[in-house]
N, C-alpha and C. Protein backbone atom coordinates (compact mmCIF):
# COMPACT_ATOMS: atom_id res chain seq x y z
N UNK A 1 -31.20 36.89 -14.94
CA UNK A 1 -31.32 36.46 -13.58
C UNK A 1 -30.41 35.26 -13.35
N UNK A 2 -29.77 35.26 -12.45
CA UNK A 2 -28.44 34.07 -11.71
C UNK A 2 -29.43 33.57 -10.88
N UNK A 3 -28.97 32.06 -11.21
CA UNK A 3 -29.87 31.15 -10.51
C UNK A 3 -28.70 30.12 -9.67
N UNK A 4 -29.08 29.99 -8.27
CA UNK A 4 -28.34 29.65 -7.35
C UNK A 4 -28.14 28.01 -7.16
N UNK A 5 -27.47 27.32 -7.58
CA UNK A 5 -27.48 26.01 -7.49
C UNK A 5 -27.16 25.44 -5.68
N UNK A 6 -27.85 24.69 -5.51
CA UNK A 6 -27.99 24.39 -3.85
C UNK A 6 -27.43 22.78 -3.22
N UNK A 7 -26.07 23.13 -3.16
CA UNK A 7 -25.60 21.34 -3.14
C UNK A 7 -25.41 20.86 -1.76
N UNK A 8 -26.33 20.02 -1.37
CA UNK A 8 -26.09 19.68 -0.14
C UNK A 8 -24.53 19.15 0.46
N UNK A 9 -24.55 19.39 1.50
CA UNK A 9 -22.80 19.24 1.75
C UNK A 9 -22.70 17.57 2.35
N UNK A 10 -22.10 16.75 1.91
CA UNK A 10 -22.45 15.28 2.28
C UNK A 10 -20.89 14.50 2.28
N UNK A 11 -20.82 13.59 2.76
CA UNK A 11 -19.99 12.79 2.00
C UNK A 11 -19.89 11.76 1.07
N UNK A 12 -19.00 11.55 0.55
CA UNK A 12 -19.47 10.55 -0.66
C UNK A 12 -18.56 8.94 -0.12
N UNK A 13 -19.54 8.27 -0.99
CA UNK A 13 -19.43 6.61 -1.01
C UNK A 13 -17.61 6.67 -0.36
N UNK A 14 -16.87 6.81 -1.48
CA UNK A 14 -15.67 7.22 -1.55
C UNK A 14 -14.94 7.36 -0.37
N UNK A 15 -15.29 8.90 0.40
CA UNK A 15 -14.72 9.13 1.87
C UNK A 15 -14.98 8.21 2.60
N UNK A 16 -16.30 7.88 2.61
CA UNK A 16 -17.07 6.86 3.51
C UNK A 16 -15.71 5.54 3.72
N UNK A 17 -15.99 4.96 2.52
CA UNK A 17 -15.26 3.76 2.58
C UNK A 17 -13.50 3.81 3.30
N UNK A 18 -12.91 4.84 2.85
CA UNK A 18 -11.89 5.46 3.06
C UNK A 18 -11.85 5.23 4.72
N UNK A 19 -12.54 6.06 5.25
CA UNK A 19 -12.55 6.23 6.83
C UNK A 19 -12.56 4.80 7.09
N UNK A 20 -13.76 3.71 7.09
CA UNK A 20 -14.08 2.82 7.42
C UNK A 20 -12.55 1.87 7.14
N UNK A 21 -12.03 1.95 6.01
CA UNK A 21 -10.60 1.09 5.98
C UNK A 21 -9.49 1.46 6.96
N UNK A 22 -9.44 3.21 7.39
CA UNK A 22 -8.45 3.34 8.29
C UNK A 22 -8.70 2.85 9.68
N UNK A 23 -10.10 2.89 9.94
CA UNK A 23 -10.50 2.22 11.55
C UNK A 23 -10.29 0.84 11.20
N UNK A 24 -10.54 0.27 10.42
CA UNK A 24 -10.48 -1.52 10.42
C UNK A 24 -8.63 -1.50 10.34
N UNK A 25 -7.90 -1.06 10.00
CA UNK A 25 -6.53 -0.64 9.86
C UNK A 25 -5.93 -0.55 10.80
N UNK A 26 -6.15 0.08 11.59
CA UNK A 26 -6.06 0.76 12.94
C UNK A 26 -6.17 -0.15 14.27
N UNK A 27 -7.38 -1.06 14.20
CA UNK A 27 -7.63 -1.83 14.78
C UNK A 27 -6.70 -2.79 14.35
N UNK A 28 -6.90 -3.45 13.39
CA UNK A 28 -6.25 -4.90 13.25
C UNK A 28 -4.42 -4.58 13.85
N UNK A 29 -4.04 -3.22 13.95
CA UNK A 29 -2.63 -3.27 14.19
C UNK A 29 -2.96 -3.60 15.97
N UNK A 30 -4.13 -2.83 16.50
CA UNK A 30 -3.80 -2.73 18.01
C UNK A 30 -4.28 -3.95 18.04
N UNK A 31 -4.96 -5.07 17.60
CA UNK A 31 -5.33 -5.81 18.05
C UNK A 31 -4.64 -7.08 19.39
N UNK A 32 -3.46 -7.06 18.54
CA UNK A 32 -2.03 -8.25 19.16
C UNK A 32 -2.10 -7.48 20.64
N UNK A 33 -1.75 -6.17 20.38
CA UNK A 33 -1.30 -5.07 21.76
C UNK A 33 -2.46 -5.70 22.94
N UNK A 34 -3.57 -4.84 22.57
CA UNK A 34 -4.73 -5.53 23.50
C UNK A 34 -5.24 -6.74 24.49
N UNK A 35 -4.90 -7.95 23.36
CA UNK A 35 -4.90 -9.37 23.82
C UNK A 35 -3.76 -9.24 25.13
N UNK A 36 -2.58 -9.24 24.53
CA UNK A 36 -1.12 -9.27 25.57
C UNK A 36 -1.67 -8.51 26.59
N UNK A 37 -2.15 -7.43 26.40
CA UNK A 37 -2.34 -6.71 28.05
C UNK A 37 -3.57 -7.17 28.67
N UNK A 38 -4.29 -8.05 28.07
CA UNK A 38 -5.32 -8.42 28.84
C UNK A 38 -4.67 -9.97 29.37
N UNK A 39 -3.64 -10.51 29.02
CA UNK A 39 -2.89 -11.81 29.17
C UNK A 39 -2.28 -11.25 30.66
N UNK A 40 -1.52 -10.10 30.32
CA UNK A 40 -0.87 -9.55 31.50
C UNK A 40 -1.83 -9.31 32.57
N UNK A 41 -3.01 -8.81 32.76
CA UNK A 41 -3.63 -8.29 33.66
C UNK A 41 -3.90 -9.37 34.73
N UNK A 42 -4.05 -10.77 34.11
CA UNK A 42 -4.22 -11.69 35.20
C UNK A 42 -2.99 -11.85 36.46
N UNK A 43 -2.08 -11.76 35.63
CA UNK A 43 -0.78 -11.98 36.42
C UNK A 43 -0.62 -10.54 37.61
N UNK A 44 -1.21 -9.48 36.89
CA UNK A 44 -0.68 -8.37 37.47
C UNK A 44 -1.86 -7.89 38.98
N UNK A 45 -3.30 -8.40 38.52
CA UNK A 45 -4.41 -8.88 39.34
C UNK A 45 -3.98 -9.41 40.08
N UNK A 46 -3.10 -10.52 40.06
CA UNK A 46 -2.92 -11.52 41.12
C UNK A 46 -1.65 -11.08 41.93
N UNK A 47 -0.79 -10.02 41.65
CA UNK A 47 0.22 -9.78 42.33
C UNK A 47 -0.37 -8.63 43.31
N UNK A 48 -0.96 -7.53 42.37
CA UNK A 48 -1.42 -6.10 43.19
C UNK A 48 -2.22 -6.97 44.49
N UNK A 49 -3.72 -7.69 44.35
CA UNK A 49 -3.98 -8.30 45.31
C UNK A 49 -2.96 -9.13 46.38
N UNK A 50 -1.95 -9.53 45.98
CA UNK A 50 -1.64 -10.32 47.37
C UNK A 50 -0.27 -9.25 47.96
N UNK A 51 -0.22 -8.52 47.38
CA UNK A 51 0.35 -6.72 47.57
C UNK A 51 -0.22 -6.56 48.87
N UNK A 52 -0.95 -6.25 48.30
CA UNK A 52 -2.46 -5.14 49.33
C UNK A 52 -3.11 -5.99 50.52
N UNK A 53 -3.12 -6.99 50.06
CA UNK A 53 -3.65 -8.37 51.61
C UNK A 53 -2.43 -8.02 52.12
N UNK A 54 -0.99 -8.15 51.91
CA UNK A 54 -0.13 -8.41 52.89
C UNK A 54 0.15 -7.26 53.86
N UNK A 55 0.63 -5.40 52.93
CA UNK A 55 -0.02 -4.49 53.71
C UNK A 55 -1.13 -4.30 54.33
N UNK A 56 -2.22 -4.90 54.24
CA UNK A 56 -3.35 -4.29 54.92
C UNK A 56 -2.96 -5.45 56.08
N UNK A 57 -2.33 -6.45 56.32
CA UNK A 57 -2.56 -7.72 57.53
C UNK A 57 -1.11 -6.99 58.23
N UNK A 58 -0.21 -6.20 57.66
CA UNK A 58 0.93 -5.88 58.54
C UNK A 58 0.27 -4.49 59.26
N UNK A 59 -0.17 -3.81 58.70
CA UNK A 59 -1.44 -2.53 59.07
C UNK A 59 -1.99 -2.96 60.08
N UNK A 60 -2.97 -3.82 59.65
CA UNK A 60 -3.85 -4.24 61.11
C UNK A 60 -3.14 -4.87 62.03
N UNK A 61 -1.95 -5.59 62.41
CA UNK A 61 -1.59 -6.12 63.12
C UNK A 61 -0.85 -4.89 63.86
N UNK A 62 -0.10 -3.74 63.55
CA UNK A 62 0.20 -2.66 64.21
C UNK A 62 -0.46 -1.75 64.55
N UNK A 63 -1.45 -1.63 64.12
CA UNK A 63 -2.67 -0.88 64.46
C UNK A 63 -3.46 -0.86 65.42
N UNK A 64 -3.71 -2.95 65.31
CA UNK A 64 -4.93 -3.00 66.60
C UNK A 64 -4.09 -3.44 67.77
N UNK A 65 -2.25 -3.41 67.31
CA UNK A 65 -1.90 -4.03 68.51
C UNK A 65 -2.10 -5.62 68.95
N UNK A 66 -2.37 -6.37 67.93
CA UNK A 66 -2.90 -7.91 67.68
C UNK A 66 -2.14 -8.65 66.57
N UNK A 67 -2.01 -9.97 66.59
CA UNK A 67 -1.74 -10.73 65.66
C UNK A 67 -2.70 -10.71 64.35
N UNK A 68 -2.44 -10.61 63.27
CA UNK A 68 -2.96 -10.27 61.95
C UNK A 68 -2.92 -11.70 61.00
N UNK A 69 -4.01 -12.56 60.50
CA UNK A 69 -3.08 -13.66 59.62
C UNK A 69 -3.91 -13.33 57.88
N UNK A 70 -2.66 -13.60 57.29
CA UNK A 70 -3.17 -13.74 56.06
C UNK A 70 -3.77 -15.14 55.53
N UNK A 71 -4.81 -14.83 54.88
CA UNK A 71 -5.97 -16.24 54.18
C UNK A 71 -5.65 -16.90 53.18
N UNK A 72 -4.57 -17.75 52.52
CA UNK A 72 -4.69 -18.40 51.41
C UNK A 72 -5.11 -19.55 51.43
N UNK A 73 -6.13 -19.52 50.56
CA UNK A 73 -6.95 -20.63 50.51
C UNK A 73 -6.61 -21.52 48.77
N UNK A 74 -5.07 -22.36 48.76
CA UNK A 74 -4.83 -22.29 47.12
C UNK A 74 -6.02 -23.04 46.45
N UNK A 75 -6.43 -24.04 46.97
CA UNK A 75 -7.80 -24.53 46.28
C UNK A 75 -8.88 -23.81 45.37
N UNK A 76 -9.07 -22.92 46.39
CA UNK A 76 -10.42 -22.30 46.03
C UNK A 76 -9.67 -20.88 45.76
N UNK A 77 -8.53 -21.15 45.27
CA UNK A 77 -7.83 -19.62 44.52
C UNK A 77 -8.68 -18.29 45.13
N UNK A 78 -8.25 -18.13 46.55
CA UNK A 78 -8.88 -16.70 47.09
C UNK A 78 -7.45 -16.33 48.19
N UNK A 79 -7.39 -14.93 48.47
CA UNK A 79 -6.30 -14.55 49.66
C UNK A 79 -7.98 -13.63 50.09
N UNK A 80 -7.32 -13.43 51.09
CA UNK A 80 -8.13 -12.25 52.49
C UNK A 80 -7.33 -12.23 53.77
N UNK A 81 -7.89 -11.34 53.87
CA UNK A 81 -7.59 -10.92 55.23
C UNK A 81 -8.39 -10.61 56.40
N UNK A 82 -9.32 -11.60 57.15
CA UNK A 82 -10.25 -11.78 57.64
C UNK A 82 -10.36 -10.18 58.65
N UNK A 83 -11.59 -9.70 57.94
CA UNK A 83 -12.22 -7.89 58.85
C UNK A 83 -11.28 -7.26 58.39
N UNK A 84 -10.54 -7.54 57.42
CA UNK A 84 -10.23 -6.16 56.46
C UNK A 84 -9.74 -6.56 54.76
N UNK A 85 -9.68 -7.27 54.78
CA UNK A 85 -9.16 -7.08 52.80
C UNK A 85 -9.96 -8.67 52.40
N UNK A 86 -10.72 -8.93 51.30
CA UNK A 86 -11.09 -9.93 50.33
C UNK A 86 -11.87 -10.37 51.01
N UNK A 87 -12.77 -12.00 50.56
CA UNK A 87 -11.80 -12.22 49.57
C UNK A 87 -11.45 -11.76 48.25
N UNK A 88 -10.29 -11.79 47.86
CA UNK A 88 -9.86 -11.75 46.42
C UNK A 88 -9.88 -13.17 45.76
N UNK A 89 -9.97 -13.29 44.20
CA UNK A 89 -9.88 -14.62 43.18
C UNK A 89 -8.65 -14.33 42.61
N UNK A 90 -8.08 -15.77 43.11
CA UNK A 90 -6.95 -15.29 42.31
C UNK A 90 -7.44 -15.88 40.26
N UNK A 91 -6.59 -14.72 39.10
CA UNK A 91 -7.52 -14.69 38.10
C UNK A 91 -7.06 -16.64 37.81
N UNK A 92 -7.78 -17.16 36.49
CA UNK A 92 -7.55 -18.73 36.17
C UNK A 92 -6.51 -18.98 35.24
N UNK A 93 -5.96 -17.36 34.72
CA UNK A 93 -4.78 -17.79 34.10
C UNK A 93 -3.39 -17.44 35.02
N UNK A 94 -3.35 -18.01 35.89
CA UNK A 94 -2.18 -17.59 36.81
C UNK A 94 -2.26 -18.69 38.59
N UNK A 95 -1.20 -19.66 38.01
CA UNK A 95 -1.06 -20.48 38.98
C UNK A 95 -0.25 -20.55 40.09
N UNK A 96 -0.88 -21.48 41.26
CA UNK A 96 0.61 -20.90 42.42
C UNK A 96 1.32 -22.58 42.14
N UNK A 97 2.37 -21.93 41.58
CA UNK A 97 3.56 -23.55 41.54
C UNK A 97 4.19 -23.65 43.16
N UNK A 98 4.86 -22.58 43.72
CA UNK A 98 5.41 -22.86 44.99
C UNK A 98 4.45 -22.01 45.64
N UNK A 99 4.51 -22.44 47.73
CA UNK A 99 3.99 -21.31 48.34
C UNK A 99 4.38 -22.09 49.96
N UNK A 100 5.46 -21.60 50.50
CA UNK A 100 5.82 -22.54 51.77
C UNK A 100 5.36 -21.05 52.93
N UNK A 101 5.32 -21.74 54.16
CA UNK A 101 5.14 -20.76 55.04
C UNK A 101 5.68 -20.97 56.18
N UNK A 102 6.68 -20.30 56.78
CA UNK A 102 7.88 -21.33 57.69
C UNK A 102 8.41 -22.35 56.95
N UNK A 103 8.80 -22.13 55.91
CA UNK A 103 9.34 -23.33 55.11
C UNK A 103 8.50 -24.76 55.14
N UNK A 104 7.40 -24.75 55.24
CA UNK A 104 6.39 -25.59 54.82
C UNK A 104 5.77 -25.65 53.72
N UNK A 105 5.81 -26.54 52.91
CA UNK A 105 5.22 -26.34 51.39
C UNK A 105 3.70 -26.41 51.93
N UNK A 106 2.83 -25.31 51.28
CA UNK A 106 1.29 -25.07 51.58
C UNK A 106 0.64 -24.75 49.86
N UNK A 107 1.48 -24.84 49.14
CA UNK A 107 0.44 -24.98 47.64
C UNK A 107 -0.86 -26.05 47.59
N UNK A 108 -0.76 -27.28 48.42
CA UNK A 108 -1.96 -28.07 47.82
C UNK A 108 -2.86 -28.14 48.98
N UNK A 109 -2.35 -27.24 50.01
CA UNK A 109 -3.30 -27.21 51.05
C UNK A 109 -4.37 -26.61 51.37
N UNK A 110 -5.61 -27.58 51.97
CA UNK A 110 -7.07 -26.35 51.68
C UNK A 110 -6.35 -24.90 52.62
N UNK A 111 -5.65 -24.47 53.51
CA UNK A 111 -5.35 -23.32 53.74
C UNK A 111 -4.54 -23.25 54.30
N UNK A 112 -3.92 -22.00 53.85
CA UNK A 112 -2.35 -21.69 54.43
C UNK A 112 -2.59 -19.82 55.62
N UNK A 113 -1.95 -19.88 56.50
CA UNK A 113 -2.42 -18.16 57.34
C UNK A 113 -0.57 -18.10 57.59
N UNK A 114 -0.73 -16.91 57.09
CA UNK A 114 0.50 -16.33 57.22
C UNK A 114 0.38 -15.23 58.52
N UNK A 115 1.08 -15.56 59.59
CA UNK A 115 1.07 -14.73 60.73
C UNK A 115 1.53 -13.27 60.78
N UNK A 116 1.04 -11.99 61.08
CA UNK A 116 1.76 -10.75 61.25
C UNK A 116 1.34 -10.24 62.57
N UNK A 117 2.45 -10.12 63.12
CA UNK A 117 2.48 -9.44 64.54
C UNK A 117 2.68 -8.13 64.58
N UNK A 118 2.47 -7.46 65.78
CA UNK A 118 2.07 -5.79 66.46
C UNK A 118 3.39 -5.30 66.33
N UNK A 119 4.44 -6.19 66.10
CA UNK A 119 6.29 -5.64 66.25
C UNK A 119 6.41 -5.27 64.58
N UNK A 120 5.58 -5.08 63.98
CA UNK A 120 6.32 -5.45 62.21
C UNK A 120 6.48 -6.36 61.89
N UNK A 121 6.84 -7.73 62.49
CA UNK A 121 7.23 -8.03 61.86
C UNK A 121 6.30 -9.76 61.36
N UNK A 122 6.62 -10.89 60.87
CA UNK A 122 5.63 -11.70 59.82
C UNK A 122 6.97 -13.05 60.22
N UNK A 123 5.46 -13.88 59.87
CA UNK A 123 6.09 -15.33 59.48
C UNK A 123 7.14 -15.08 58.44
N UNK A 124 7.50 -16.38 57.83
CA UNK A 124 8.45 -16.46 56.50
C UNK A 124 7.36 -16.72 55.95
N UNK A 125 7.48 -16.18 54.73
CA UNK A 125 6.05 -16.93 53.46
C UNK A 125 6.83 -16.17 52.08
N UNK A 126 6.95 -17.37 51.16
CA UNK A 126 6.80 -17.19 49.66
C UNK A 126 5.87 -17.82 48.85
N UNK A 127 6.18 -17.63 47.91
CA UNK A 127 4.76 -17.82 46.55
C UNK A 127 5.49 -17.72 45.27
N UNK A 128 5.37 -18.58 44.72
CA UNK A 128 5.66 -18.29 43.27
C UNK A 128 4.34 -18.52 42.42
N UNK A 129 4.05 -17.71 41.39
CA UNK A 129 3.34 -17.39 40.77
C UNK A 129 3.47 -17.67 39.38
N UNK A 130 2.48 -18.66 38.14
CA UNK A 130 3.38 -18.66 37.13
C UNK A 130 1.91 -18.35 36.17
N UNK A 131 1.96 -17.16 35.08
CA UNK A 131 0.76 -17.24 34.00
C UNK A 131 0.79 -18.44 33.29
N UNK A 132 -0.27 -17.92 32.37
CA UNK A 132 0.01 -18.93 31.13
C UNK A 132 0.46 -17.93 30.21
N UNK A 133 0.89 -16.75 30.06
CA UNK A 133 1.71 -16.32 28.78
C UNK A 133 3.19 -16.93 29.34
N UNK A 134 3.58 -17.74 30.23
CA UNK A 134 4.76 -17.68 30.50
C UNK A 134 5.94 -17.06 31.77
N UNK A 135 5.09 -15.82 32.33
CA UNK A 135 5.81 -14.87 33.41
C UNK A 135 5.72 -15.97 34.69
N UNK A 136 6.59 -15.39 35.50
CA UNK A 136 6.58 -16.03 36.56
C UNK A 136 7.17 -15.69 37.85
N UNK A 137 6.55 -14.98 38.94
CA UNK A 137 6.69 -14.19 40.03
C UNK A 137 6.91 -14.49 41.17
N UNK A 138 7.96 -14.37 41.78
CA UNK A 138 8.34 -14.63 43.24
C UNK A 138 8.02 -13.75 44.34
N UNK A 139 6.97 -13.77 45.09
CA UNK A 139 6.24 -13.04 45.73
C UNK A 139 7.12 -13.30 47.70
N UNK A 140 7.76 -12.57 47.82
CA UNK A 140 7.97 -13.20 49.64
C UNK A 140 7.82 -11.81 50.66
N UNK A 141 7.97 -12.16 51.80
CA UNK A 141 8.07 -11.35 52.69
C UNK A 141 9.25 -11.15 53.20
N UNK A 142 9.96 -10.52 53.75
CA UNK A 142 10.98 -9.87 54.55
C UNK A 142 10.45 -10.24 56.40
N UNK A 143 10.68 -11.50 57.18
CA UNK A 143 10.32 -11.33 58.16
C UNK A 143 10.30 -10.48 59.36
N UNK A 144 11.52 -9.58 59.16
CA UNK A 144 11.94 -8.57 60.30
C UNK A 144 10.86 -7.27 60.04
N UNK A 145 10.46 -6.70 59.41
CA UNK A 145 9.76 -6.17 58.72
C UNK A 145 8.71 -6.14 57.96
N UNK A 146 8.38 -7.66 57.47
CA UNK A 146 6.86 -8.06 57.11
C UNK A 146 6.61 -7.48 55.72
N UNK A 147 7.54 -6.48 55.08
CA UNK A 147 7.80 -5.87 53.79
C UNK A 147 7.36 -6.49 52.51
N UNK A 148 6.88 -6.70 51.24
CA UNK A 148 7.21 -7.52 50.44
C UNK A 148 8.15 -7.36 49.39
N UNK A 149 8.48 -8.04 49.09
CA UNK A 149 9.43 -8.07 48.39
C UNK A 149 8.84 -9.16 46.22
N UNK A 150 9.03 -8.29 45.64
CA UNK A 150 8.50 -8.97 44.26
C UNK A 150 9.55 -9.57 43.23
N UNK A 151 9.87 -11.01 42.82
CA UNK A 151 10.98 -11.06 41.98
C UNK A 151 10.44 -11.34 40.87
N UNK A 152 11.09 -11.19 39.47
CA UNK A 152 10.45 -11.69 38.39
C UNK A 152 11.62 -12.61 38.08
N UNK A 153 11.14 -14.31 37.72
CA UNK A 153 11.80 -15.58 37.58
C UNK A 153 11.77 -15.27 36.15
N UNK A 154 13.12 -16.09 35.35
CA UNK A 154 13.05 -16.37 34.03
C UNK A 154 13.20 -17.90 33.94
């Protein structure tokens, strides 16, 4: 009579450890990657938002047929667009070094409103933008058109 030996199917210590070194492996390479794009996201947070305030205030101002103003408030690091966009925060790793409006410096002021009218078109307004990894973004408008326009400073 053949007698059937019955080996449970498992893994051993061995594989175990094996796997566990390629995920710790794996990780420690993406780790650097990760950090940097979470460094970036502040900067990129703070651009998409004052993106989207400035379309949505050239929008409403052709839309309702009304003057439209944009909200920067640099103090209390917020943009909006009063009855339609924010506020937004701007994130804490990403500062405004310049920000004139009609060629008025408005960085240290409790608030700056950037005008958009029913024609297309907008005050003058820039912004420079600087992280702390270093980047540093020139944010303006196009007055005939109210457009924005994005530069990256070195």
């Amino acid at each position: 009579m053949k007698t059937r030996s019955h080996h449970a199917a498992a893994f051993t210590l061995i594989e175990i450890m094996m796997v566990v070194a390629i995920l710790g492996l794996a990780l420690t390479m993406g780790f650097p990657s990760f950090v940097r794009a979470l460094r970036k996201e502040g900067m990129g947070k703070a651009e998409r938002d004052l993106v989207l305030a400035c379309q949505e205030a050239r929008r409403a101002a052709i839309m309702n047929n009304q003057r439209t103003d944009l909200v920067i408030r640099p103090l209390d690091r917020t943009i909006s667009v009063p009855g339609g966009f924010g506020p937004e925060v701007i994130p804490l790793d990403v500062q405004i070094d310049i920000m004139g409006v009609n060629f008025i410096q408005m960085e240290k002021a409790e608030e700056a409103r950037v005008h958009f009218f029913p024609g297309g078109t907008s005050d003058e307004f820039t912004i420079v933008l600087h992280s702390a990894d270093g980047a540093y973004r020139k944010i303006s408008l196009d007055t005939v058109t109210a457009l924005v326009r994005i530069d990256n400073i070195q």
